[in-house]
Every structure is written in C-alpha cells, then in structure tokens.
N, C-alpha and C. Protein backbone atom coordinates (compact mmCIF):
# COMPACT_ATOMS: atom_id res chain seq x y z
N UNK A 1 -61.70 23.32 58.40
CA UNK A 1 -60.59 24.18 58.72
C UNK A 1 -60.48 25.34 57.74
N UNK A 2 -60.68 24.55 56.30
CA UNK A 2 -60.38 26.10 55.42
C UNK A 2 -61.53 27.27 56.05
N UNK A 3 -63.01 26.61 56.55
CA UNK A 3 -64.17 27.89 56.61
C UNK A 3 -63.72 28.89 57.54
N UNK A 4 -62.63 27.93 58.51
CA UNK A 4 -62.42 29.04 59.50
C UNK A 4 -61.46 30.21 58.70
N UNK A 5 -60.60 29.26 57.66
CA UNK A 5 -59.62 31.11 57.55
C UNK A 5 -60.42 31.96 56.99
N UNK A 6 -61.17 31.17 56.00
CA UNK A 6 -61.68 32.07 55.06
C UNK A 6 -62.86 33.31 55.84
N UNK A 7 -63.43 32.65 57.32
CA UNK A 7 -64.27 33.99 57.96
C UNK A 7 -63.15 35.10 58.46
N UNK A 8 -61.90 34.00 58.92
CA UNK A 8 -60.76 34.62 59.53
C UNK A 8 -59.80 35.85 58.65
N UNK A 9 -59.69 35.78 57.13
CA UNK A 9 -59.77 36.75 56.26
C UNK A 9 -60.22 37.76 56.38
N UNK A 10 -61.99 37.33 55.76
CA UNK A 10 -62.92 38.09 55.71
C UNK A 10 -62.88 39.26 56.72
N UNK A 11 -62.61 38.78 57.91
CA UNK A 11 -63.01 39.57 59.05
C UNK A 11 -61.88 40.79 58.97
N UNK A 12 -60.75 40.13 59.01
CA UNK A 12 -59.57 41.22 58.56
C UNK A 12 -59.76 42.10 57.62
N UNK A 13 -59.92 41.57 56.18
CA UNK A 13 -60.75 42.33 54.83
C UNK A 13 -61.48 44.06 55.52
N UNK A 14 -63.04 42.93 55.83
CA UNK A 14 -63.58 43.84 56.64
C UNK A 14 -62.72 45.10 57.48
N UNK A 15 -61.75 44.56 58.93
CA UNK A 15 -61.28 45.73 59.89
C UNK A 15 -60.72 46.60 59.09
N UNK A 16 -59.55 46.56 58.21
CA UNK A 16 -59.08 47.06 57.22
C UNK A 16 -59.56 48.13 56.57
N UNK A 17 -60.70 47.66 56.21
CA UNK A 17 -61.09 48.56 54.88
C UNK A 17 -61.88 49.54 55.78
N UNK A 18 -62.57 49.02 57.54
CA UNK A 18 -63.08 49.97 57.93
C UNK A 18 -62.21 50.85 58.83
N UNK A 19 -61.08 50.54 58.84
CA UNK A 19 -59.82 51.25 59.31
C UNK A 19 -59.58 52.78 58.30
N UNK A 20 -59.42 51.84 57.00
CA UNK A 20 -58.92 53.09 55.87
C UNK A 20 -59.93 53.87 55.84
N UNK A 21 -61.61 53.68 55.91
CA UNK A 21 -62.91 54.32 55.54
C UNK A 21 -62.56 55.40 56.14
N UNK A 22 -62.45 55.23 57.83
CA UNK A 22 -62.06 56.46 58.99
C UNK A 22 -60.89 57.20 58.97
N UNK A 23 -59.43 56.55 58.41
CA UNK A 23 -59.07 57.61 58.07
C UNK A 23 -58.92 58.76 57.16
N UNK A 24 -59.76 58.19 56.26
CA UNK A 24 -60.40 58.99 54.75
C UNK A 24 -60.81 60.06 55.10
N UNK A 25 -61.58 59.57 56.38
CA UNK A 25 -63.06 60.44 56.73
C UNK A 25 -62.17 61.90 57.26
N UNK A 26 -61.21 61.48 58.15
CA UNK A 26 -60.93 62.53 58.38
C UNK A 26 -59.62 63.48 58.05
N UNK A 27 -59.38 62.60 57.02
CA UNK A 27 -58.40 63.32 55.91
C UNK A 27 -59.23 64.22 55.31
N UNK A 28 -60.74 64.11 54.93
CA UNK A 28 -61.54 64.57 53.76
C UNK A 28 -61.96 66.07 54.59
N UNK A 29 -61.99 65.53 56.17
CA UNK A 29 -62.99 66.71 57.22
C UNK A 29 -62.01 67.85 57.54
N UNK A 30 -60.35 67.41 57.76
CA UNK A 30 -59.65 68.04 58.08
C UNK A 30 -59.02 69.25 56.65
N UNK A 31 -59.35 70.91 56.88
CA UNK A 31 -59.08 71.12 55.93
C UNK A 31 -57.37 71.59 55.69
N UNK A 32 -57.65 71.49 54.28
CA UNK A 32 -55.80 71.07 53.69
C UNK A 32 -54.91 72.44 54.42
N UNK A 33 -55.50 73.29 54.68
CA UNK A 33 -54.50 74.71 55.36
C UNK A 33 -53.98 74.15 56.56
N UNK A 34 -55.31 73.35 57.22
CA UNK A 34 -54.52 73.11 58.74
C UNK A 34 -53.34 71.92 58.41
N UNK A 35 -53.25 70.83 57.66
CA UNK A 35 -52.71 69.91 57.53
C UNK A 35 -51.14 70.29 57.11
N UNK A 36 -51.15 70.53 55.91
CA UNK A 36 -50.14 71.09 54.90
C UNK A 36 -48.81 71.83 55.40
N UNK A 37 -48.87 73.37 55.05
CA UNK A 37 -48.00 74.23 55.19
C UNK A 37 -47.48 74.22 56.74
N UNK A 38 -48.24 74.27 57.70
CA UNK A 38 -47.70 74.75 59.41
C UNK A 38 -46.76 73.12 59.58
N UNK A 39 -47.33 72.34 59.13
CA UNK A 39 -46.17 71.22 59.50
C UNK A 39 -45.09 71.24 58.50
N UNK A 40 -45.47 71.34 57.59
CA UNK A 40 -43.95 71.28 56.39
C UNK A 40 -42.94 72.41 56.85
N UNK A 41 -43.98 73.43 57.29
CA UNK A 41 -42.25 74.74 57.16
C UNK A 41 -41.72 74.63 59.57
N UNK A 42 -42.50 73.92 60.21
CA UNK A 42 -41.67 73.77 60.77
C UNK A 42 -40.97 72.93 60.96
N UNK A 43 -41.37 71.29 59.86
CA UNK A 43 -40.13 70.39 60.29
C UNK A 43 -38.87 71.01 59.37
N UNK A 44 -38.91 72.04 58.39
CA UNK A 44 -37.96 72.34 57.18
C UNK A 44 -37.25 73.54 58.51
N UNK A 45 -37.72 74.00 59.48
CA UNK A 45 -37.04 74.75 60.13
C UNK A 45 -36.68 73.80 61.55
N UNK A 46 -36.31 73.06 61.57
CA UNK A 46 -36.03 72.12 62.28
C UNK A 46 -34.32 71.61 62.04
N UNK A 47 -33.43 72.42 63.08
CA UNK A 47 -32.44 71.85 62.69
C UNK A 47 -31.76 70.66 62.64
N UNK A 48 -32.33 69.65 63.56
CA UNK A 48 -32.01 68.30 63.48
C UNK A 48 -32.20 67.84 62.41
N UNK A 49 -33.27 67.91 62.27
CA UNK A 49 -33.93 67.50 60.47
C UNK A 49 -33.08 67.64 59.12
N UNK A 50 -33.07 68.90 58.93
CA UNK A 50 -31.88 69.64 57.83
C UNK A 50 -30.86 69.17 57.79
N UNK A 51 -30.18 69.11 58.82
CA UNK A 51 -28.68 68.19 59.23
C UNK A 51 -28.79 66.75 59.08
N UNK A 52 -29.75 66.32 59.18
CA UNK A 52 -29.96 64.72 58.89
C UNK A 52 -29.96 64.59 57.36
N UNK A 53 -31.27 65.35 56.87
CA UNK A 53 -31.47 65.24 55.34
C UNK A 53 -30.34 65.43 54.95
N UNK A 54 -29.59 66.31 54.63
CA UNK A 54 -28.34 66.74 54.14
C UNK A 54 -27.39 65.49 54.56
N UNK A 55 -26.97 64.95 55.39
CA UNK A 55 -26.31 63.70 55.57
C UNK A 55 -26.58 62.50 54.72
N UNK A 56 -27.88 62.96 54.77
CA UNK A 56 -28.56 61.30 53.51
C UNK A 56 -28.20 61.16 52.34
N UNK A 57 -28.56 62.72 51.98
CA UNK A 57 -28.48 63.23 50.38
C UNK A 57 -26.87 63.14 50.27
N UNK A 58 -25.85 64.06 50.98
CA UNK A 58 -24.98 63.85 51.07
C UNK A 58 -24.01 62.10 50.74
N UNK A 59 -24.40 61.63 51.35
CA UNK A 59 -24.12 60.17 51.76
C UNK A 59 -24.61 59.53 50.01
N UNK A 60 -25.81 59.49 49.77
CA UNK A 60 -26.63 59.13 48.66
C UNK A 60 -25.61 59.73 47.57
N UNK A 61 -25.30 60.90 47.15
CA UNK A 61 -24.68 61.24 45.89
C UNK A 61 -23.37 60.74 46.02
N UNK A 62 -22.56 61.02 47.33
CA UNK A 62 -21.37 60.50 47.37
C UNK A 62 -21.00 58.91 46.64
N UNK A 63 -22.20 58.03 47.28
CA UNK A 63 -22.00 56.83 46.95
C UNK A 63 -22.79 56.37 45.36
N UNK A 64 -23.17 57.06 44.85
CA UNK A 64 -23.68 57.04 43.48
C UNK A 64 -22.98 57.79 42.92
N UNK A 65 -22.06 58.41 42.75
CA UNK A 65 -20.75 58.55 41.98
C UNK A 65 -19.25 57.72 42.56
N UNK A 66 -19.55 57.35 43.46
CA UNK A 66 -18.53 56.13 43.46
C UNK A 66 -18.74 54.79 42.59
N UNK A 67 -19.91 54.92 42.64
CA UNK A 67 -20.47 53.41 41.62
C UNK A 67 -19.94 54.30 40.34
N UNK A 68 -20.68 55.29 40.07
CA UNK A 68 -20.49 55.86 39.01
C UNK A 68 -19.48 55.60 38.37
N UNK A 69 -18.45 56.16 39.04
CA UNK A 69 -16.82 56.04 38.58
C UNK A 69 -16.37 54.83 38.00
N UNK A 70 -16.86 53.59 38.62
CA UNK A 70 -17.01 52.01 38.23
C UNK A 70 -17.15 51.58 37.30
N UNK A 71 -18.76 52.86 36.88
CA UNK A 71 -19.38 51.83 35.51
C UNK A 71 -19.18 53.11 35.05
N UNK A 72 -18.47 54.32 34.61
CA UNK A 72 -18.46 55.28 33.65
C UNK A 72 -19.26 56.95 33.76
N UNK A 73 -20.09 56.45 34.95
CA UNK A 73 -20.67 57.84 34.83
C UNK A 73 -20.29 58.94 35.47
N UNK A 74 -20.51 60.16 34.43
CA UNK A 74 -19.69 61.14 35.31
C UNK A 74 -20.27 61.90 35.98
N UNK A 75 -19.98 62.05 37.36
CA UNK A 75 -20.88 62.85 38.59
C UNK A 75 -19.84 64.58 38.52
C-alpha cells in the first residue's frame, strides 16, 4: 500500500513541477512591455476597482486605529 502512494506522490511531484516548467516558459517568452504596464494602468483606470480598493484601505485604517485607540496608538 505505502508503494502505491509513494508512485502516487511522485506522479503529482512530477505534474507539478511540469506545470510550473510551462508556465516559466512562457512568462520567460512573453516580453515584460506586453505583460506589465497595458494591464496595470487599465485596471488603475477602472472605476469599479478604485472604489473597491479605496473601501478596503479605507475599512483597513479605520479598523487599525480603532484597535489602536485600545492599545495606545495614535492614528
């Protein structure tokens, strides 16, 4: 029983690593101009987006100076 997990591993091991190989491959092929900038500045011009982030961050500081206030720190 153990030989079976241990091919049963292996084999995973294996898909895995030849999973990550391919997407390496074409992280490495794809060059960084096309990847990068055209997606960053239109999800940053994306108003759903902005309005969300800002809710998080929003939300996030609000409630880390409420703790704050608790244990002393001043926001």
């Amino acid at each position: 029983m153990s030989g079976k997990w241990a091919v049963l591993v292996l084999a995973i091991g294996m898909a895995m690593t030849l999973l990550n190989l391919a997407i390496l491959t074409g992280q490495i092929s794809t060059p960084a101009t096309a990847r990068g900038a055209t997606d960053a500045s239109r999800l940053l011009n994306d108003d759903d987006f902005t309005d969300g982030l800002t809710k998080i961050i929003r939300k996030t500081v609000r409630d880390y100076c409420t703790v704050g206030k608790r244990n002393g720190i001043d926001c």
